[in-house]
N, C-alpha and C. Protein backbone atom coordinates (compact mmCIF):
# COMPACT_ATOMS: atom_id res chain seq x y z
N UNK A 1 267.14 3.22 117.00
CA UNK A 1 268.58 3.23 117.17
C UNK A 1 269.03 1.86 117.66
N UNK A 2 270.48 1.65 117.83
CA UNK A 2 270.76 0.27 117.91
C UNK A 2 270.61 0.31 119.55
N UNK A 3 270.45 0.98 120.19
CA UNK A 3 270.30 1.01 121.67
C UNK A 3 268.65 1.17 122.11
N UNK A 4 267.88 1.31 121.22
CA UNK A 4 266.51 0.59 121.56
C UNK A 4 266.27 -0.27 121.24
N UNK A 5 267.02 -0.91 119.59
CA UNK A 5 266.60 -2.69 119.96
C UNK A 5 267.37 -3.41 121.00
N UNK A 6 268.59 -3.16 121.47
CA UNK A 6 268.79 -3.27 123.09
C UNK A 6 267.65 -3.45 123.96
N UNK A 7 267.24 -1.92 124.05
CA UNK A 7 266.59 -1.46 125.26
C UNK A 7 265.35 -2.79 125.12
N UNK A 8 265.01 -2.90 124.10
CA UNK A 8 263.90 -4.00 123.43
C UNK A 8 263.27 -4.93 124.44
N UNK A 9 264.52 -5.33 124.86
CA UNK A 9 265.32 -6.93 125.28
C UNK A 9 265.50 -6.81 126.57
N UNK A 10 266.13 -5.51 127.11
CA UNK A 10 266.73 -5.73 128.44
C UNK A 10 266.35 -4.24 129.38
N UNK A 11 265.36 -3.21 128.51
CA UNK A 11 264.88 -2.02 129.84
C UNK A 11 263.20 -2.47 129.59
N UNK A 12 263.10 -1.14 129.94
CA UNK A 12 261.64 -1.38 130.17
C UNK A 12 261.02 -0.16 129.25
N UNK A 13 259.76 0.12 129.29
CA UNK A 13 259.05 1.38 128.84
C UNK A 13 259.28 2.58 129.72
N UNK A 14 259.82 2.23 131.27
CA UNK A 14 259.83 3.90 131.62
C UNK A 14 261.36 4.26 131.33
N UNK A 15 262.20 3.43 130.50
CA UNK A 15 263.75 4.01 130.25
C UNK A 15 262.96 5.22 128.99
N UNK A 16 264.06 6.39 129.93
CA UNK A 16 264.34 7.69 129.25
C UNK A 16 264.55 7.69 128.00
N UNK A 17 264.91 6.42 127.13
CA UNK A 17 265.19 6.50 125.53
C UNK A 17 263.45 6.52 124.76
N UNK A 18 262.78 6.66 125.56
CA UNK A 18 261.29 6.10 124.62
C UNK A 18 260.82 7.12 124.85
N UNK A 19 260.19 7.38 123.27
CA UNK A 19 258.73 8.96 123.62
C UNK A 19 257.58 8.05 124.43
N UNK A 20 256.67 9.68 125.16
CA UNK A 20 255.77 8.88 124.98
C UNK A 20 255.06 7.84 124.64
N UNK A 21 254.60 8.17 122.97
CA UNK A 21 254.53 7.17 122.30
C UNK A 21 254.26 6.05 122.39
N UNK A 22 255.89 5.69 122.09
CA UNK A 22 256.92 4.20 122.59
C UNK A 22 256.79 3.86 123.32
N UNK A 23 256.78 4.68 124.91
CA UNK A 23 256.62 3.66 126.19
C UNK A 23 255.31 3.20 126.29
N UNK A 24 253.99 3.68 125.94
CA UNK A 24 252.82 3.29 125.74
C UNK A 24 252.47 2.60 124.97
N UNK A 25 253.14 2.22 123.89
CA UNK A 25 252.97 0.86 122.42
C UNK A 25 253.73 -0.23 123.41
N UNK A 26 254.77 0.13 124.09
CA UNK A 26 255.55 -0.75 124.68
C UNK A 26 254.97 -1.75 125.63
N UNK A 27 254.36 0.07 127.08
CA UNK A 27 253.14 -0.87 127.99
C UNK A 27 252.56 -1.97 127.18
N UNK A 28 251.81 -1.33 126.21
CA UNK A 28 250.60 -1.91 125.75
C UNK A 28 251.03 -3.79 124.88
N UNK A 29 251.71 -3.55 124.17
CA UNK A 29 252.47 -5.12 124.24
C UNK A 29 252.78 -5.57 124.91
N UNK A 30 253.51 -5.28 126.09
CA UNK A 30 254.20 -6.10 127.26
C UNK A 30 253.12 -6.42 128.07
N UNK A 31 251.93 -5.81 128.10
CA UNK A 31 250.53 -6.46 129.42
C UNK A 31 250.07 -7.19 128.41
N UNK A 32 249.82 -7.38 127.07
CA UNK A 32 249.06 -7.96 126.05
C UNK A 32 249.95 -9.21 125.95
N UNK A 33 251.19 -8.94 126.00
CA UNK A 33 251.98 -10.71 125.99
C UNK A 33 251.73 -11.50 126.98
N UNK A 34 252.34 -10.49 128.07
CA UNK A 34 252.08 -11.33 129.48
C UNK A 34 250.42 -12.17 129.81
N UNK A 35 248.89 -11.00 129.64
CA UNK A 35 248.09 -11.36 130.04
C UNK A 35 247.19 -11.74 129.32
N UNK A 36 247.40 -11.34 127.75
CA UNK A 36 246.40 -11.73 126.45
C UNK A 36 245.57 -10.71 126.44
N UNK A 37 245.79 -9.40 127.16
CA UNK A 37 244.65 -8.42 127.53
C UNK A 37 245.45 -7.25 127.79
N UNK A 38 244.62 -6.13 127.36
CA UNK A 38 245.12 -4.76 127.31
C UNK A 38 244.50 -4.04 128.59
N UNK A 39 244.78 -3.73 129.78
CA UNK A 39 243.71 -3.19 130.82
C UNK A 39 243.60 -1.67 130.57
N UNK A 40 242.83 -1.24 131.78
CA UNK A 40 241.90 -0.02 131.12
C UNK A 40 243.11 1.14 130.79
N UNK A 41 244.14 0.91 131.60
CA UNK A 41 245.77 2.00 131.71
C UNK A 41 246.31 2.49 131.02
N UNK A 42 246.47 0.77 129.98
CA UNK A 42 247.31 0.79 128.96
C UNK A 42 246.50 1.51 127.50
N UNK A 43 245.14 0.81 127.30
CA UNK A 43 244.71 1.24 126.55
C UNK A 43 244.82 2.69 126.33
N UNK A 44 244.14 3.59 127.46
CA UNK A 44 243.68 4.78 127.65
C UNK A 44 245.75 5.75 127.71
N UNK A 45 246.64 4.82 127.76
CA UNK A 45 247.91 5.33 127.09
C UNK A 45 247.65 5.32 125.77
N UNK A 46 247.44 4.20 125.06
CA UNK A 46 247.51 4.36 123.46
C UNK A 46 246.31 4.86 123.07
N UNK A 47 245.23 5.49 123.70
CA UNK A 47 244.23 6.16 122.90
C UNK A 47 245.16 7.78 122.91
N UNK A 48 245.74 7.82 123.97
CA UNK A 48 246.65 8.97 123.85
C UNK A 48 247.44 9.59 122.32
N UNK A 49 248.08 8.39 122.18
CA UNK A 49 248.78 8.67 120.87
C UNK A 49 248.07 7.68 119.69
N UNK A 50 247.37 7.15 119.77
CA UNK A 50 246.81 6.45 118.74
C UNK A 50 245.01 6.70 118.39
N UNK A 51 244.38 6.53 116.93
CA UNK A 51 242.73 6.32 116.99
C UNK A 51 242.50 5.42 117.46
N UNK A 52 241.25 4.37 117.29
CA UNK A 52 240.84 3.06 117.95
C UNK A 52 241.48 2.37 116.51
N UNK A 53 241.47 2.67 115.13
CA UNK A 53 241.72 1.61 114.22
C UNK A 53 243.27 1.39 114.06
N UNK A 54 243.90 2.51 114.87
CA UNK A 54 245.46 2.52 114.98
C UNK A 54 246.05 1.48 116.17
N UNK A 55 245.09 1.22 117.20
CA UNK A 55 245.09 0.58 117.83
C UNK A 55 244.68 -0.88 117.67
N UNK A 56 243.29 -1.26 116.95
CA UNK A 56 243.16 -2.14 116.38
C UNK A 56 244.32 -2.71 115.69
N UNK A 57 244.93 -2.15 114.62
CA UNK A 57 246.18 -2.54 113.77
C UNK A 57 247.63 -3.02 114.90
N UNK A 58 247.66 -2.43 116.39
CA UNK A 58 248.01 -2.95 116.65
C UNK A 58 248.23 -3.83 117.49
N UNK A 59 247.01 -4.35 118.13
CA UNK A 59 246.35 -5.58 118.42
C UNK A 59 246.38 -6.58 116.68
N UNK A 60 246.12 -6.68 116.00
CA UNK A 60 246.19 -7.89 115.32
C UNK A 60 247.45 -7.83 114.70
N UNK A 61 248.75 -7.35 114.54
CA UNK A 61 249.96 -6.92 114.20
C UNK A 61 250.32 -8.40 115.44
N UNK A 62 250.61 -7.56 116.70
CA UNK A 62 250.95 -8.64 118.02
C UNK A 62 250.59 -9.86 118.15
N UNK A 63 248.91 -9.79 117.54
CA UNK A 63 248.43 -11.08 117.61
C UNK A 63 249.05 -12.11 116.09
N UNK A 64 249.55 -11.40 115.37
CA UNK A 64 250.07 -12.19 114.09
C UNK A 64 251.57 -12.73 114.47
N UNK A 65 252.54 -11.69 115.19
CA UNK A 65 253.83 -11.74 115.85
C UNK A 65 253.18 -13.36 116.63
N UNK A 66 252.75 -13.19 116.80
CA UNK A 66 252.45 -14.50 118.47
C UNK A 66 252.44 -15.67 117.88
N UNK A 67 251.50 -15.51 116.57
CA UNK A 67 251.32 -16.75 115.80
C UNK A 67 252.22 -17.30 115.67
N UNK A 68 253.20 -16.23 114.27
CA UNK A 68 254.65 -16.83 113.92
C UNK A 68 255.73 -17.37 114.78
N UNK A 69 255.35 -16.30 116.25
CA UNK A 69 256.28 -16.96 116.99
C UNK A 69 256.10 -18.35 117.29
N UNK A 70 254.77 -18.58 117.13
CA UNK A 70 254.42 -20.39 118.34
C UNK A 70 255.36 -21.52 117.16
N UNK A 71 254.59 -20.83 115.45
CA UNK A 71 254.80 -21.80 114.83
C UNK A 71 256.25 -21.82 114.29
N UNK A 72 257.00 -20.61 114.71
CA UNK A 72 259.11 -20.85 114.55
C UNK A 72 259.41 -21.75 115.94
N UNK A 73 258.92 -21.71 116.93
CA UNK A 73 259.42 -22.42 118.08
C UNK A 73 258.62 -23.56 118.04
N UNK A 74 257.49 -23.95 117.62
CA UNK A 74 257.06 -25.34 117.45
C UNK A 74 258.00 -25.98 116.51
N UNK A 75 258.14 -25.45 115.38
CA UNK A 75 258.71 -26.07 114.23
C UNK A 75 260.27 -26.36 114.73
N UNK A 76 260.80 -25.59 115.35
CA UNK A 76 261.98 -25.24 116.05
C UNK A 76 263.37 -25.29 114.97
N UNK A 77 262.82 -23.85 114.53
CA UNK A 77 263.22 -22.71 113.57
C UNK A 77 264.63 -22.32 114.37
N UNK A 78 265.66 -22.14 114.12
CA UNK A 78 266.84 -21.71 114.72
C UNK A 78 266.61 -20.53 114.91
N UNK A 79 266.77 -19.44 115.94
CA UNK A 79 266.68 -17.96 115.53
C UNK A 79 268.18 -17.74 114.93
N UNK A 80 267.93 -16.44 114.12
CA UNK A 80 269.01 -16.22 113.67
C UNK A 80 270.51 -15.64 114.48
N UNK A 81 271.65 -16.02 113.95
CA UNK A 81 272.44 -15.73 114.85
C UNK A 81 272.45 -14.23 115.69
N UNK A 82 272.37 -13.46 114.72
CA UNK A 82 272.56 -11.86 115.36
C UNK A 82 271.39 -11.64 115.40
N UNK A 83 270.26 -12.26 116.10
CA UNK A 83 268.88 -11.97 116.82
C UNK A 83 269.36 -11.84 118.25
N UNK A 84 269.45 -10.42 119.26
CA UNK A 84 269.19 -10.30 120.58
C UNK A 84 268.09 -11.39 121.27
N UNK A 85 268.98 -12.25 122.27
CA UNK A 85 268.15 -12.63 122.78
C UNK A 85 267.18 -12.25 123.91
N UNK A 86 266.31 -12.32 124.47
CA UNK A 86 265.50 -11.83 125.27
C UNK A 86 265.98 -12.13 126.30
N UNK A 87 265.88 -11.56 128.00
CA UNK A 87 266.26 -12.43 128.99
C UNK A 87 265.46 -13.29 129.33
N UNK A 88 266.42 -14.45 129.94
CA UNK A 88 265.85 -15.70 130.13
C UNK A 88 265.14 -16.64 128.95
N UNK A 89 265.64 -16.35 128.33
CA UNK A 89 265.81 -17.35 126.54
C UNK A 89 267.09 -18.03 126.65
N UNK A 90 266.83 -19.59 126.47
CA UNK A 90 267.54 -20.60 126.15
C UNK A 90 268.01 -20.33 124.80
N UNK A 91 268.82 -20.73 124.23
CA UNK A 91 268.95 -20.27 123.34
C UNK A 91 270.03 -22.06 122.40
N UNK A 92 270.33 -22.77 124.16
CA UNK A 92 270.98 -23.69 123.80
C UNK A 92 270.30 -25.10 122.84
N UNK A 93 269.17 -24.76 122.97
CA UNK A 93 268.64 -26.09 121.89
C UNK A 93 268.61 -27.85 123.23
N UNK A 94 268.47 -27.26 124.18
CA UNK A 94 268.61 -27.78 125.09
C UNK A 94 266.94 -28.60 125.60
């Protein structure tokens, strides 16, 4: 819905709009951005709702996201206008 790519940007995984699921794909990206690593928590959330190759898929999914991201902000790719920005994203070209 247009209020979870919101939520995306500006709640967290324990906001009431996310299944299960979601808040556990969510954990599980948000410790994997921050630390490059999934700890034992998060995982053992997404073995919940996921197999290990469902999980695999999305470990190298994130890890492909990361890529593109380095090489749009190396290259310094404009994001597009009606892209939500994240908090604490410059956004001024500054």
């Amino acid at each position: 819905t247009p209020r979870q790519v919101t939520l995306t940007a500006t709640g967290g995984p324990d906001h009431p709009a996310w299944s299960g699921r979601q808040a556990a794909l969510l954990r599980a990206v948000d410790e994997l951005h921050d630390t490059a690593q999934v700890g034992d928590a998060a995982w053992s959330g997404l073995r919940e709702h996921l197999d290990e190759p469902e999980v695999l898929e999305l470990l190298v999914l994130a890890g492909w996201y990361r890529t593109i991201a380095y090489v749009a902000n190396g290259a310094r790719i404009e994001p597009e206008p009606w892209a939500l920005a994240l908090p604490g994203t410059d956004r001024s070209g500054a």
